[in-house]
Protein backbone atom coordinates (compact mmCIF):
# COMPACT_ATOMS: atom_id res chain seq x y z
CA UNK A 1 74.46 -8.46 59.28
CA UNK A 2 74.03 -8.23 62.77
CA UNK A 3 73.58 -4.05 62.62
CA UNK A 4 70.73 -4.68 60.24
CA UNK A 5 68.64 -7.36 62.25
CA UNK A 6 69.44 -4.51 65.35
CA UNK A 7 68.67 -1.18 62.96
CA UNK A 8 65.24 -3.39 62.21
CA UNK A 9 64.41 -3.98 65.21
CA UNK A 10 64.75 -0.63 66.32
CA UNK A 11 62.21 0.58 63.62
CA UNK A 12 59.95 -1.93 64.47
CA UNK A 13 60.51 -0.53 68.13
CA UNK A 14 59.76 3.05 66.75
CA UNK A 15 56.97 2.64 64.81
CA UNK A 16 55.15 0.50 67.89
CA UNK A 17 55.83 3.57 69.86
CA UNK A 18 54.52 6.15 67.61
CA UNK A 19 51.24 4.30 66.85
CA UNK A 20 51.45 4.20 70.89
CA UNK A 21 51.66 8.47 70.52
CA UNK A 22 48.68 8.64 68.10
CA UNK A 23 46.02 6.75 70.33
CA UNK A 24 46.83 8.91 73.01
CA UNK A 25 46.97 12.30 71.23
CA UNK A 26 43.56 10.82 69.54
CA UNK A 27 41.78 10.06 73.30
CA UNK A 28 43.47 13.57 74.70
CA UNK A 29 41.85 15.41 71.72
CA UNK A 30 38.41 13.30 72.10
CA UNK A 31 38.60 14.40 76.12
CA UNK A 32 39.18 17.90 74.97
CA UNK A 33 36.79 18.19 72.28
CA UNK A 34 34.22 15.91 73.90
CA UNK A 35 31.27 18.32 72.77
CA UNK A 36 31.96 18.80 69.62
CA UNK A 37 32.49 15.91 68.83
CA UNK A 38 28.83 14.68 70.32
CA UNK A 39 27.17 17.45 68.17
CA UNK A 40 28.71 16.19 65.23
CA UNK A 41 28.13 12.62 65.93
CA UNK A 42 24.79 14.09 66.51
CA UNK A 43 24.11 16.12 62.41
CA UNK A 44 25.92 13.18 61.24
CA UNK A 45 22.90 10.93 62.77
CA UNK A 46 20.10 13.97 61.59
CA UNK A 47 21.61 13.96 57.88
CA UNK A 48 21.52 10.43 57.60
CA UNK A 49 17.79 9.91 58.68
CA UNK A 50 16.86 12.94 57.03
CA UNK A 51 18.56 11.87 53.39
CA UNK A 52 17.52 7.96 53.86
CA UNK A 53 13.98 9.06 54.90
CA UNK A 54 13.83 11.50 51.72
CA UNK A 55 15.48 8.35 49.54
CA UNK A 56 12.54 6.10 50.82
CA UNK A 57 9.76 8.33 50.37
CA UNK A 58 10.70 9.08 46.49
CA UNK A 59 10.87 5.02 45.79
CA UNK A 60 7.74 4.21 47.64
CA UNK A 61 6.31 7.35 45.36
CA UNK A 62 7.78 5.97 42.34
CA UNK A 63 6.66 2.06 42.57
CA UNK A 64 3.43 2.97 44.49
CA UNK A 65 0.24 2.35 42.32
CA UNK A 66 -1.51 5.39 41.59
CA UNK A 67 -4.04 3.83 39.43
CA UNK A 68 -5.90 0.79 40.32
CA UNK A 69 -8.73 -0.39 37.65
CA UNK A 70 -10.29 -3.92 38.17
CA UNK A 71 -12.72 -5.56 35.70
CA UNK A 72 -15.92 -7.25 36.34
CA UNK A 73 -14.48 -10.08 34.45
CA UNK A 74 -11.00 -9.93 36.47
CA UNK A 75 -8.98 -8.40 34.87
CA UNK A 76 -7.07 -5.58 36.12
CA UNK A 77 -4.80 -3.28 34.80
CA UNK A 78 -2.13 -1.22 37.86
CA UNK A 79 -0.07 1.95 37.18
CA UNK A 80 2.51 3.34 38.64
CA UNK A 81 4.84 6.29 38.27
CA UNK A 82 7.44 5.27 36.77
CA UNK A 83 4.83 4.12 33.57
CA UNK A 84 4.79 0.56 34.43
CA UNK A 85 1.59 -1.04 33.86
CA UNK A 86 1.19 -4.40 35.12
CA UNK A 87 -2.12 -6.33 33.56
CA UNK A 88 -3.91 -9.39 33.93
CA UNK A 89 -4.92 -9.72 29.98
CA UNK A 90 -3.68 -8.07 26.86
CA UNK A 91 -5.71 -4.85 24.99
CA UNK A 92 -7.89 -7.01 22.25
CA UNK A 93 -6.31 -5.89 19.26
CA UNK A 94 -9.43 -4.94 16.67
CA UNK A 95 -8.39 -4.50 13.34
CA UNK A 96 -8.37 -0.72 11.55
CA UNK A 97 -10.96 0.12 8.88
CA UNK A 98 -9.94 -1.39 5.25
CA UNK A 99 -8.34 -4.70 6.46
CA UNK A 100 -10.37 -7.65 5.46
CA UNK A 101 -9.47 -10.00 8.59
CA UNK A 102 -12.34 -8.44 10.72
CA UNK A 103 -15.61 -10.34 10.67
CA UNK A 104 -18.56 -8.65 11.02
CA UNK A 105 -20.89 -11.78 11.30
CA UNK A 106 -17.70 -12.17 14.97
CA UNK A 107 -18.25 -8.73 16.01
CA UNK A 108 -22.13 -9.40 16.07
CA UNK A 109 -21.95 -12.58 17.94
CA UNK A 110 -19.52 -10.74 20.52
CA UNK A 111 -22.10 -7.92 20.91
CA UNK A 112 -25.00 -10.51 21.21
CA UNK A 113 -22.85 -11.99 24.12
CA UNK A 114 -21.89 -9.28 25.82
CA UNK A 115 -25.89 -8.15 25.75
CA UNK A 116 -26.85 -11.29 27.29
């Protein structure tokens, strides 16, 4: 039993000692490579403004209104590219010819009004 708790800590002892080794080889290589490392940190930075800048310009594109109509009475109606349309009031739906629930006597009164 004894010869295990020793053979344990002697791994434990080992691996301590190799992460030890890998720091150092890490900071010798970053002292030898020091440049190269910098321009890399350096396209690494370019890439990532360059793709997040591209990223935001296509969603400000997208949800952006390119159409902006607003009423007299209002209402307004906003489109953007991605074909949303955002409105204040609903398209008056006026029956097609042949359907018997349009008025006439309505549509005169409405036209009267909107004359006035």
């Amino acid at each position: 039993m004894f010869i295990f708790k020793v053979l344990g800590a002697l791994s434990k002892f080992g691996g301590k000692i190799v992460d030890v080794y890998e720091d150092v080889l890490d900071y010798v290589d970053h002292l030898v490579h020091k440049k190269e490392y910098e321009r890399r940190a350096k396209q690494r930075k370019l890439f990532w403004t360059i793709l997040l800048s591209v990223v935001g310009g296509i969603i400000v594109v997208l949800l952006f209104p390119y159409k902006l109509i607003v009423k007299r009475n209002g209402d307004f109606e906003i489109r953007t590219l991605l074909l949303r349309v955002y409105r204040r009031s609903e398209d008056y739906d006026i029956p097609e010819g042949g359907s018997d629930s349009f008025d006439i006597e309505e549509a005169d009164v409405a036209e009267d009004a909107i004359e006035a």
